[in-house]
Protein backbone atom coordinates (compact mmCIF):
# COMPACT_ATOMS: atom_id res chain seq x y z
CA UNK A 1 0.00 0.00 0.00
CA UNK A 2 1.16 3.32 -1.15
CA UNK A 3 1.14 6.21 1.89
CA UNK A 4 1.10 9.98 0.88
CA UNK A 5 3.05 11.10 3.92
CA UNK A 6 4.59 10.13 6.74
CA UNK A 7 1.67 10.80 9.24
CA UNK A 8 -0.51 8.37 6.66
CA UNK A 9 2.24 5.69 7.74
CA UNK A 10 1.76 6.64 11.56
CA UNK A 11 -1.42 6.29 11.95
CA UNK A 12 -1.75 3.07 10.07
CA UNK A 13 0.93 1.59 12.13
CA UNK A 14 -0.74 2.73 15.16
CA UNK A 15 -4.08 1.37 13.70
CA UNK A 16 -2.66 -1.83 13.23
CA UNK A 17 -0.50 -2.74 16.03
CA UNK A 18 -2.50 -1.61 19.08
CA UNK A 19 -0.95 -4.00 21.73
CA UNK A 20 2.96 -2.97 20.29
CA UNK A 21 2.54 1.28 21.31
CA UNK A 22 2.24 -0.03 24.78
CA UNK A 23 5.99 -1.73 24.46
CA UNK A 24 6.95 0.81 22.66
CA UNK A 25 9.66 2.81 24.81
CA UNK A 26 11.56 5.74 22.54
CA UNK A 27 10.28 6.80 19.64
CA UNK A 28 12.60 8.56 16.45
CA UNK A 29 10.36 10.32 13.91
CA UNK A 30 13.22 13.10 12.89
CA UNK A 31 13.19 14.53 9.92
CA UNK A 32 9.28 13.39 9.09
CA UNK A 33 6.77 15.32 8.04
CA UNK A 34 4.84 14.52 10.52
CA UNK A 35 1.81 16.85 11.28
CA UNK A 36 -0.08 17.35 14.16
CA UNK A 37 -3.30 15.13 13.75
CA UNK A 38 -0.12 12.15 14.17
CA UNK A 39 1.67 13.65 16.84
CA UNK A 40 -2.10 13.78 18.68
CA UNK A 41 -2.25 9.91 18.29
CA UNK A 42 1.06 8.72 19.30
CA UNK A 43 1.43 10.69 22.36
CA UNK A 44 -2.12 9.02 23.28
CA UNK A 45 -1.37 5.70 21.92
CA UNK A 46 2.21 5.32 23.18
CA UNK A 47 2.09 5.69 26.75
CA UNK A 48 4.80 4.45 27.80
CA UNK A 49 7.36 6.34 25.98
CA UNK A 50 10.55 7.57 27.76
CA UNK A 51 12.35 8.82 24.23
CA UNK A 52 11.10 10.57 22.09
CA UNK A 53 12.47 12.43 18.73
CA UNK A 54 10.90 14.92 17.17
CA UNK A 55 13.87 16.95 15.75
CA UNK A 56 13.64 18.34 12.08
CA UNK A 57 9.79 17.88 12.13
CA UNK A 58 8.67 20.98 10.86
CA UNK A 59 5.33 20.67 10.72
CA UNK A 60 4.07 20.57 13.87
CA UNK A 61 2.85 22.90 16.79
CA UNK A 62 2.16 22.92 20.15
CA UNK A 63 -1.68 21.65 19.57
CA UNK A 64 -0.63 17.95 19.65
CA UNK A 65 0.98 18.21 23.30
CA UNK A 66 -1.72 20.41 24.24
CA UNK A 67 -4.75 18.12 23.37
CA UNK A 68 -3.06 15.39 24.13
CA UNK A 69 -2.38 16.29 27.87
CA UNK A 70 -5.85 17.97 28.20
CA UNK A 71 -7.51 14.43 27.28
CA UNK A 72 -4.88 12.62 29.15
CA UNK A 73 -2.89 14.98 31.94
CA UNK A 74 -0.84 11.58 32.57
CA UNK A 75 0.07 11.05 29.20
CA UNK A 76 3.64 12.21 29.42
CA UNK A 77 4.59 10.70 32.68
CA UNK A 78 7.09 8.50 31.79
CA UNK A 79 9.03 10.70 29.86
CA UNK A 80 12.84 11.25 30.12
CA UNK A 81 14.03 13.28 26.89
CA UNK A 82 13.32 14.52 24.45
CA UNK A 83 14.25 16.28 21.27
CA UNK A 84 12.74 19.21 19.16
CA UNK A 85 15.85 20.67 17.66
CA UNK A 86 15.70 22.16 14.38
CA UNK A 87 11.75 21.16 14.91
CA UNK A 88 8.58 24.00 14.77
CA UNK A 89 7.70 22.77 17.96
CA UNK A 90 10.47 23.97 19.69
CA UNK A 91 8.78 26.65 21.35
CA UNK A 92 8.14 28.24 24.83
CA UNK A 93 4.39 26.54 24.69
CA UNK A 94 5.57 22.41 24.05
CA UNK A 95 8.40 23.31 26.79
CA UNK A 96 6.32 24.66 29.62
CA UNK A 97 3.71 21.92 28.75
CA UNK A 98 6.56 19.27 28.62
CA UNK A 99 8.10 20.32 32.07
CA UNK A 100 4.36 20.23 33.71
CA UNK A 101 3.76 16.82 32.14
CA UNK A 102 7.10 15.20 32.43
CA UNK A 103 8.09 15.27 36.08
CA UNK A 104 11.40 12.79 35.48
CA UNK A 105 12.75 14.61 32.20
CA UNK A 106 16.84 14.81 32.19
CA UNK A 107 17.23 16.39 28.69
CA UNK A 108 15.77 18.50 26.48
CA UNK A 109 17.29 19.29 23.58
CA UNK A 110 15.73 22.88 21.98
CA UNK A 111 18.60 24.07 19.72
CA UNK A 112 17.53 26.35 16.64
CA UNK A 113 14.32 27.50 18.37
CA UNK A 114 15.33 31.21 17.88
CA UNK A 115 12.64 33.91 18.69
CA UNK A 116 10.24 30.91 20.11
CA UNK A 117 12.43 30.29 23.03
CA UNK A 118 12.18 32.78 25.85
CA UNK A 119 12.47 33.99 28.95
CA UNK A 120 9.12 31.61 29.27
CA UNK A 121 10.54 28.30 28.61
CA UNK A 122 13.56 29.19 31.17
CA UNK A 123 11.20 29.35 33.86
CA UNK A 124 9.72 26.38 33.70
CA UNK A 125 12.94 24.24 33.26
CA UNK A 126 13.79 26.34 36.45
CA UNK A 127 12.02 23.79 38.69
CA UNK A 128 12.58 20.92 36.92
CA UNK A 129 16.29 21.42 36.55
CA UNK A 130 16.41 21.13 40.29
CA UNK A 131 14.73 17.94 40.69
CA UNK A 132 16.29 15.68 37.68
CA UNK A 133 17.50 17.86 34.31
CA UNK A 134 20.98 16.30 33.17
CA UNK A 135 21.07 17.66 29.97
CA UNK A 136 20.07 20.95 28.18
CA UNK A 137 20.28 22.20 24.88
CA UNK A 138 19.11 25.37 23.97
CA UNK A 139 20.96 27.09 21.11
CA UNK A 140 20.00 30.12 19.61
CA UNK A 141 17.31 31.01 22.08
CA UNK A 142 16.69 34.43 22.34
CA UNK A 143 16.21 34.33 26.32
CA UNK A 144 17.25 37.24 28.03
CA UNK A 145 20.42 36.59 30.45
CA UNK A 146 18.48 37.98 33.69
CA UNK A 147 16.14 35.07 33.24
CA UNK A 148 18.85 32.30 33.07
CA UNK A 149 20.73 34.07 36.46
CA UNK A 150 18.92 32.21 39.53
CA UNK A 151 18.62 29.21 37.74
CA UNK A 152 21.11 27.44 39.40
CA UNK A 153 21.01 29.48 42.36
CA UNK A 154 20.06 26.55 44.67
CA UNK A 155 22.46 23.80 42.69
CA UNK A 156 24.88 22.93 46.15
CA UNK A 157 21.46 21.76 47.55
CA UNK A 158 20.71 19.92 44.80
CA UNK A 159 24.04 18.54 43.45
CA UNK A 160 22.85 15.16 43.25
CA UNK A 161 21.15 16.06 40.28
CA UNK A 162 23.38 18.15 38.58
CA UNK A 163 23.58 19.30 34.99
CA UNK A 164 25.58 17.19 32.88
CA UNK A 165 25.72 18.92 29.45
CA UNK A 166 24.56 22.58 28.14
CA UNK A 167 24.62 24.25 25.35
CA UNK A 168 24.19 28.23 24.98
CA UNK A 169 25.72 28.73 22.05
CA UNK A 170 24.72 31.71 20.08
CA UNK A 171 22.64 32.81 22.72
CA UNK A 172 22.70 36.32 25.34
CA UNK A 173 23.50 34.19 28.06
CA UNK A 174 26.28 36.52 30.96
CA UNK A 175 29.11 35.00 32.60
CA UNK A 176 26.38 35.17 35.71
CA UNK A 177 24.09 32.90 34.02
CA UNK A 178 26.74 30.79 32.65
CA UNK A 179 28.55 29.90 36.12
CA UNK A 180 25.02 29.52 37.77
CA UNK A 181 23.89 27.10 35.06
CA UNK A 182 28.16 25.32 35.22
CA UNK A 183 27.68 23.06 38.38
CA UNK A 184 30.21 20.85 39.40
CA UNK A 185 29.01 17.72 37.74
CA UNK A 186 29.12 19.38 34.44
CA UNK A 187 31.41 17.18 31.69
CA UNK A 188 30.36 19.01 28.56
CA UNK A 189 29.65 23.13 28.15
CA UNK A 190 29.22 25.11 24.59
CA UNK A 191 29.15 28.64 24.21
CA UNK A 192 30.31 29.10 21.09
CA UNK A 193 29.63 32.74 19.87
CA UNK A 194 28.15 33.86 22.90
CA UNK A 195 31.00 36.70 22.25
CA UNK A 196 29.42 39.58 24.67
CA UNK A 197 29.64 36.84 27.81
CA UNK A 198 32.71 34.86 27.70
CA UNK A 199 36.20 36.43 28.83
CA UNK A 200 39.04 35.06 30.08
CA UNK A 201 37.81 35.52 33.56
CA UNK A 202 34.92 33.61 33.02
CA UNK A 203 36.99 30.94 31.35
CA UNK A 204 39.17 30.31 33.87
CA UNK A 205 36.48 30.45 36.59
CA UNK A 206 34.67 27.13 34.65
CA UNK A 207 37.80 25.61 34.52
CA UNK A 208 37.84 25.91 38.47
CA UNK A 209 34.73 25.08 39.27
CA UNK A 210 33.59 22.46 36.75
CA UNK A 211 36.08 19.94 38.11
CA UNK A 212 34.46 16.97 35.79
CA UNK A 213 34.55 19.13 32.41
CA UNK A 214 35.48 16.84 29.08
CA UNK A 215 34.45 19.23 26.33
CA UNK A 216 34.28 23.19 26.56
CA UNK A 217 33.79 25.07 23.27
CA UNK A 218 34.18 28.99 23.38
CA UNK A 219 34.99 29.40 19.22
CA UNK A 220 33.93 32.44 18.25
CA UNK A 221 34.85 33.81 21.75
CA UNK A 222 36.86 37.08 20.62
CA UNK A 223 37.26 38.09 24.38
CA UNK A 224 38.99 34.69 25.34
CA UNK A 225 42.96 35.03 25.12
CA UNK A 226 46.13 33.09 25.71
CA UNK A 227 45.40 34.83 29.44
CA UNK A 228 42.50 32.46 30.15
CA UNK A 229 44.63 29.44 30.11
CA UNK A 230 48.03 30.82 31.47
CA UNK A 231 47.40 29.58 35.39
CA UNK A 232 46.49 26.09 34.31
CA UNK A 233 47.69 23.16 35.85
CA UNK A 234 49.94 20.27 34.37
CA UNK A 235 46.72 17.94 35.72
CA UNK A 236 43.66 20.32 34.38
CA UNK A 237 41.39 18.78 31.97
């Protein structure tokens, strides 16, 4: 049988294997054109998802999420990531519904949401980054830097849970933000051209603090010099 799109194939599947969405446990639709009448039924008929992968899909907004938690508020309860980079529904709305829904979510990956991701979406991955957020990715947000500062504020009280990977790049974020966000548990950071905000002071000051860093990328950094690593170590990083 020929399908038109990719949402035809969805819902067929879904149609067809009824007893399989319940074992069904992450999900990759990337790069689909997937709309939102199939988004709808697969976060109602796939309960039990803790992946899922929505990146690329640029046909969708936040109605799917929204109806689907409406008709079902426990719909996304097992969720533990997911992704909506380079996706339409990358947006304050599917993030604040997300974090509401999804109690036990460690990453969220947002990157290439632009103008839809503000100062809105940052408060509601305020709480949740305190209870179990490992991994954040929210490039090219336009989020003003205030809103990111007492994000972390609480993280010694809450190191147990602490962040594990971030990415600002391209964003406003301020050295504030930046070291509030940087806990000690942190192994990977990116801020590439978040020029206005990184300096060799704050450089040096992640390299202190973030005693389990792997990866840091500050390209397109002009205000980082040779200065930021001249107190280094022979055993840092």
């Amino acid at each position: 049988q020929k399908f038109k799109s990719y949402s035809a194939i969805v819902s067929s599947l879904i149609a067809a294997l009824p007893i399989l969405t319940h074992n069904i446990l992450k999900l990759d639709l990337s790069y689909g054109d997937l709309e939102d009448r199939a988004l709808q039924q697969i976060l109602q008929c796939f309960p039990n998802l803790s992946t899922l992968n929505l990146s690329f899909c640029t046909r969708l907004s936040d109605v799917p999420f929204k109806t689907a938690i409406e008709s079902r508020p426990k719909v996304l309860r097992r969720l533990k990531a997911i992704n909506l980079n380079g996706s339409s529904a990358a947006c304050d709305s599917v993030i604040v519904m997300i974090c509401h829904a999804a109690a036990a979510l460690k990453s969220v990956e947002a990157a290439g949401g632009g103008q839809r991701i503000t100062d809105a979406a940052i408060d509601a991955l305020k709480e949740l980054h305190v209870k179990s957020l490992q991994r954040l990715n929210l490039e090219s947000g336009v989020f003003n830097p205030a809103a990111l500062h007492s994000f972390g504020m609480d993280f010694e009280v809450f190191q147990p849970y602490g962040m594990q990977f971030l990415n600002c790049s391209w964003t406003r974020s301020g050295p504030h933000s930046i070291l509030k966000l940087a806990g000690t548990h942190l192994q990977e950071l990116y801020l590439a051209g978040c020029d206005a905000a990184v300096d060799d002071d704050v450089v040096q000051q992640i390299l202190s603090f973030c005693v389990r860093l792997e990866a840091l990328d500050i390209h397109d950094c002009a205000r980082v010099t040779d200065a930021a690593f001249g107190n280094l170590g022979n055993d840092t990083l």
